[in-house]
Protein backbone atom coordinates (compact mmCIF):
# COMPACT_ATOMS: atom_id res chain seq x y z
CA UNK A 1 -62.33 -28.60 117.67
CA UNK A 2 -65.01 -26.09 115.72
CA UNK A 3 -67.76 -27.96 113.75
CA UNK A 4 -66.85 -27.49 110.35
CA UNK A 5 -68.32 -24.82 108.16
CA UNK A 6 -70.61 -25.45 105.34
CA UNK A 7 -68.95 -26.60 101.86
CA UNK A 8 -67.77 -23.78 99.30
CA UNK A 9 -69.87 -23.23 96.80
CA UNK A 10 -68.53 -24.36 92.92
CA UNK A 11 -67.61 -21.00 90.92
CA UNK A 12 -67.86 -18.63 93.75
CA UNK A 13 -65.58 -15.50 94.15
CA UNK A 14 -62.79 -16.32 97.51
CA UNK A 15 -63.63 -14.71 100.65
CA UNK A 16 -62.53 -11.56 101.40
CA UNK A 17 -59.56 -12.04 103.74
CA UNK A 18 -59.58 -9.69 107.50
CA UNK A 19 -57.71 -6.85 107.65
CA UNK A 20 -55.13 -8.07 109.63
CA UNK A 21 -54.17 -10.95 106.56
CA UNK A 22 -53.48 -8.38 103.98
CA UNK A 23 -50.06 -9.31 102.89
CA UNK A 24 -47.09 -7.00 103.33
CA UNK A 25 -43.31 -6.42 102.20
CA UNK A 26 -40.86 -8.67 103.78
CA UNK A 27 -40.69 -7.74 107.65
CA UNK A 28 -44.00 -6.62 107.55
CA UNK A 29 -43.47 -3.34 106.70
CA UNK A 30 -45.47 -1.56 104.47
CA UNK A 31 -43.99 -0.62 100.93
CA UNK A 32 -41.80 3.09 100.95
CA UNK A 33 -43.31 5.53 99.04
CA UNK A 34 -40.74 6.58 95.87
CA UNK A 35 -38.96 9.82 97.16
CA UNK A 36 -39.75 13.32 95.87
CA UNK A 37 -38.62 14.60 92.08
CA UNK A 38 -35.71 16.98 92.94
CA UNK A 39 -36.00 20.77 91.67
CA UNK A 40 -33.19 22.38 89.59
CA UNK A 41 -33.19 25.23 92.56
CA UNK A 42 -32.44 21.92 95.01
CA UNK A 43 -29.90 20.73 92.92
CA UNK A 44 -27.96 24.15 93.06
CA UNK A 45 -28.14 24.43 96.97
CA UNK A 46 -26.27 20.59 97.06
CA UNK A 47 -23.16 22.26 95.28
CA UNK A 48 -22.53 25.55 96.68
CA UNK A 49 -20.12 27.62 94.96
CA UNK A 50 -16.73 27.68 96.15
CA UNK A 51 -15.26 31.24 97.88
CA UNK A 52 -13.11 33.84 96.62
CA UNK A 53 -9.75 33.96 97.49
CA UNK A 54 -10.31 37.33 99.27
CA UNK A 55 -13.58 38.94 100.44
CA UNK A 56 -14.96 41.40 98.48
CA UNK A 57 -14.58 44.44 101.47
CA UNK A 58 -10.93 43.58 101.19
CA UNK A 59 -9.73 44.58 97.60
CA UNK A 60 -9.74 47.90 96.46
CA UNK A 61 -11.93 50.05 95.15
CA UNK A 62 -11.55 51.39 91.45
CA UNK A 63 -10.48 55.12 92.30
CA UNK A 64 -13.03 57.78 90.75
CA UNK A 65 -11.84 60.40 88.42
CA UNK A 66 -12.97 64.11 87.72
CA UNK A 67 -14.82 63.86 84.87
CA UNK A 68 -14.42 67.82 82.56
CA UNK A 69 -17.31 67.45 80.53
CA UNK A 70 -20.47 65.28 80.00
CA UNK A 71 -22.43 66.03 77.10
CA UNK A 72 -26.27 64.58 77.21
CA UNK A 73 -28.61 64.20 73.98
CA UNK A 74 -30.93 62.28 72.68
CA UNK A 75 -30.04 60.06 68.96
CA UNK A 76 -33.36 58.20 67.31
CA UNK A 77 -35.48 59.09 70.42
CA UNK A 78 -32.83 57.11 73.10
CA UNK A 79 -30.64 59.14 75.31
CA UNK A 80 -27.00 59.79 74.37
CA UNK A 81 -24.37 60.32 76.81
CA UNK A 82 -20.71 61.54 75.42
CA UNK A 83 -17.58 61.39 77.51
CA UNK A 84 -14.16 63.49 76.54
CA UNK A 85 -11.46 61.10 75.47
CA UNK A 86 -9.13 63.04 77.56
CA UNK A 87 -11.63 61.89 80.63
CA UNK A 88 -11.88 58.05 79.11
CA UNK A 89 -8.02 57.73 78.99
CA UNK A 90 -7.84 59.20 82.80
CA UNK A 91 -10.40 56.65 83.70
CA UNK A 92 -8.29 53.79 81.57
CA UNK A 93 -5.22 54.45 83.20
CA UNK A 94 -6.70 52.19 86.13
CA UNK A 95 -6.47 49.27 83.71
CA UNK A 96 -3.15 49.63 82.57
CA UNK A 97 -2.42 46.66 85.06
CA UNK A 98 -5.49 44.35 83.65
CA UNK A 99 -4.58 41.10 82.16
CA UNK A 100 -6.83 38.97 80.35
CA UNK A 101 -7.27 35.27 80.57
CA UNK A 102 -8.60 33.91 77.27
CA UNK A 103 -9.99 30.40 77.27
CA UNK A 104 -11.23 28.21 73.93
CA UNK A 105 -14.18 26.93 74.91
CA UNK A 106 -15.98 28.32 78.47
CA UNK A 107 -13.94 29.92 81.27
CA UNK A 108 -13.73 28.19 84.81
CA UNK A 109 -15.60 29.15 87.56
CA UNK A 110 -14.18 32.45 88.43
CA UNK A 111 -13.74 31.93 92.16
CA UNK A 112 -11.69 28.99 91.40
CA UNK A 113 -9.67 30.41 88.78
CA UNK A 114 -9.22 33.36 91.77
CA UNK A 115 -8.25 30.99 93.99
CA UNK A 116 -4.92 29.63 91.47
CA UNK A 117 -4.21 33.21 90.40
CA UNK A 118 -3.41 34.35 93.55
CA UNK A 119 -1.78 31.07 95.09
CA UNK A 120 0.22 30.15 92.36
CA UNK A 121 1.39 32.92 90.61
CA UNK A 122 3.88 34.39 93.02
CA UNK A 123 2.23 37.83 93.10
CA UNK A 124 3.00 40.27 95.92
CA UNK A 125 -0.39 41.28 95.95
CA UNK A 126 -3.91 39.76 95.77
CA UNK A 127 -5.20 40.06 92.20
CA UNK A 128 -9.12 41.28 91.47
CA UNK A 129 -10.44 37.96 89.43
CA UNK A 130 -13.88 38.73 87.67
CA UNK A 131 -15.56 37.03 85.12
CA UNK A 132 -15.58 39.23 81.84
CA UNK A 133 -17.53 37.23 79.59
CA UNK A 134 -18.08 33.16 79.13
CA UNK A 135 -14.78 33.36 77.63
CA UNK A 136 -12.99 35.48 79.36
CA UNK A 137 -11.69 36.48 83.14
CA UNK A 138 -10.26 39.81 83.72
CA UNK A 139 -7.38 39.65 86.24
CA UNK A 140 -6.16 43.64 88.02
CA UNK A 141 -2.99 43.40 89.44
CA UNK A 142 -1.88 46.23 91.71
CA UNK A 143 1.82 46.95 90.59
CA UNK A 144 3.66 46.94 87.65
CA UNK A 145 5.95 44.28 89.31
CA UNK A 146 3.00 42.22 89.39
CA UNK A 147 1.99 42.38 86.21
CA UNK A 148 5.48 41.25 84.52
CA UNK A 149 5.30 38.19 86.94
CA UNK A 150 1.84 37.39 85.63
CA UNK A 151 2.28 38.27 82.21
CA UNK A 152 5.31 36.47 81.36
CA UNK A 153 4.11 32.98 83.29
CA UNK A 154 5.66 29.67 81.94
CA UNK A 155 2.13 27.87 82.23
CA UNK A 156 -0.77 28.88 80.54
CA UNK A 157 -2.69 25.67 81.25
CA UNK A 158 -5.76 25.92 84.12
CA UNK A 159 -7.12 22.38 84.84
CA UNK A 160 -5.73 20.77 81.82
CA UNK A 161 -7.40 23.61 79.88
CA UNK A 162 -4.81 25.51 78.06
CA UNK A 163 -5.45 29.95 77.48
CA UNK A 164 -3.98 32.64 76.44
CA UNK A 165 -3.06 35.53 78.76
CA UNK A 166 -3.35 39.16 76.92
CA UNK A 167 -3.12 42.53 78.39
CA UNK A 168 -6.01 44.99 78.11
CA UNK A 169 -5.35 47.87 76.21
CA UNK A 170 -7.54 50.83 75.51
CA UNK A 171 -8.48 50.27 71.73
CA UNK A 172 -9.39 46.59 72.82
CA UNK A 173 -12.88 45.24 71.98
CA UNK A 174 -14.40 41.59 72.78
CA UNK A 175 -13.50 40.44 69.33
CA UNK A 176 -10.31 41.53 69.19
CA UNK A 177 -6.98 40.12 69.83
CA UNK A 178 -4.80 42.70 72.68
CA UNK A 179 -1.15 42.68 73.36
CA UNK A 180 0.32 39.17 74.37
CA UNK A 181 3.51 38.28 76.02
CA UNK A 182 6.24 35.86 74.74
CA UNK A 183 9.56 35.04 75.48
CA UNK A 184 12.67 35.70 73.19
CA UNK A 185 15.79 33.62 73.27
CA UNK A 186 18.97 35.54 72.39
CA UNK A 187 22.10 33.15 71.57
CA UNK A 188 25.26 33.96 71.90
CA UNK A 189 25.58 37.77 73.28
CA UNK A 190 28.93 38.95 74.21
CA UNK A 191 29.33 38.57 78.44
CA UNK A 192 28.53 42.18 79.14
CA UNK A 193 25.24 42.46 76.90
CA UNK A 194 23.95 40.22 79.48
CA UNK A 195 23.80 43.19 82.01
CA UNK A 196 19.79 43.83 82.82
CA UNK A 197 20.09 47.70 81.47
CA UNK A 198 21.00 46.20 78.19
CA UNK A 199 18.47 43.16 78.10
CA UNK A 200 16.24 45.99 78.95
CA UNK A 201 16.95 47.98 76.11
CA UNK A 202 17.18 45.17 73.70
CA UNK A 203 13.73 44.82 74.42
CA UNK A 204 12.37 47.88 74.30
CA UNK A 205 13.24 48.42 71.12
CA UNK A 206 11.39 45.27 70.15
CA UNK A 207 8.27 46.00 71.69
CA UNK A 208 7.78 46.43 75.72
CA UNK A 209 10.67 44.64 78.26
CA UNK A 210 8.61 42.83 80.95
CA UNK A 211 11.77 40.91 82.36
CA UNK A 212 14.48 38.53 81.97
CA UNK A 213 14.28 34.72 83.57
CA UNK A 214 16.18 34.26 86.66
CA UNK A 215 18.94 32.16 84.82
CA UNK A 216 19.56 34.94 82.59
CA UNK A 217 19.49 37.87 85.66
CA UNK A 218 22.01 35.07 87.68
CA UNK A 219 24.58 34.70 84.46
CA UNK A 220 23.50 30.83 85.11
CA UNK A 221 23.30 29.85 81.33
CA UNK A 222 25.31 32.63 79.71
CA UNK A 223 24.60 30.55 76.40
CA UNK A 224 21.48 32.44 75.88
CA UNK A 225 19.93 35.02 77.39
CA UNK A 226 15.96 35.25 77.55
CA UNK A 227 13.72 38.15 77.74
């Protein structure tokens, strides 16, 4: 047994205790340092975006036109470039197929939306999705087929989120309201009005026929027809 040390002196400080009695977390491990503040740029890599429904070398290209005449000036010192309308409505003809989908608050993410277009919508061809605006997603179909199919959809809801689907039209400007679809219930047409050629002309003269509901084009509900 060691002699005993001499007596601790009244009021003085507590030794200082070796290096091997610091105390330590339970286990004896030392304490984990707090991890590392993530950066916005970090916290868009975690959520990548989700792909197109087609990659972009597979739909088409938008087919050039000859332009007849390009006038260049200048207007309060800026340059001024002037296109024939003759050349602007060649070049709009392209879009004659463009619908518009029209949301109330902010538009989905456009791949997604691209994805549901052109899974769900029956279409015999993909569509070109694109995001117009925050509102907005342009949608190019590729036949006028198409377009009757995607114009004259039952559901205009995307995720809970209803919108309205309008067709482009060359006058049309962001703050305007284009051409929409709807569907017209006739009651009580004589058998033979309910051939398509009629239907057709029927609507025509109301506007623009798109296309009757399969019902109607089967006689199925000759009660009404609807165009």
């Amino acid at each position: 047994m060691p002699a005993p040390g001499p007596p601790p002196l009244v009021g003085a400080p507590p030794p200082t205790p070796a290096t091997g009695d610091l105390p330590s977390v339970a286990g004896g491990l030392p304490p984990t340092p707090a991890p590392p503040l993530q950066t916005f740029a970090s916290l868009l890599g975690s959520h990548p975006l989700p792909p197109p429904f087609c990659p972009l070398s597979s739909l088409p290209n938008i087919p050039p036109i000859h332009l007849s005449q390009v006038s260049t000036t200048t207007q309060d010192g800026l340059p001024l470039i002037t296109f024939s309308p003759d050349d602007f409505q060649a070049a709009a003809a392209f879009n004659q197929l463009t619908l518009l989908a029209k949301f109330s608050s902010s538009a989905p993410h456009v791949n997604v939306f691209d994805v549901h277009v052109n899974t769900a919508w029956g279409l015999s061809q993909p569509a070109t999705v694109g995001s117009l605006d925050p509102r907005h997603i342009s949608i190019q179909l590729h036949s006028m087929d198409d377009l009757s199919i995607a114009w004259s959809r039952f559901s205009r809801t995307f995720n809970g989120q209803p919108f309205l689907l309008l067709r482009w039209s060359a006058a049309y400007k962001r703050h305007d309201s284009p051409q929409s679809a709807l569907w017209m219930r006739l009651p009580g047409l004589p058998l033979p009005l309910h051939n398509p050629s009629f239907l057709k002309a029927i609507g025509d003269s109301l506007g623009r026929f798109l296309r009757s509901d399969d019902f109607t084009l089967k006689l199925k509900n000759p009660r009404v027809a609807r165009l």
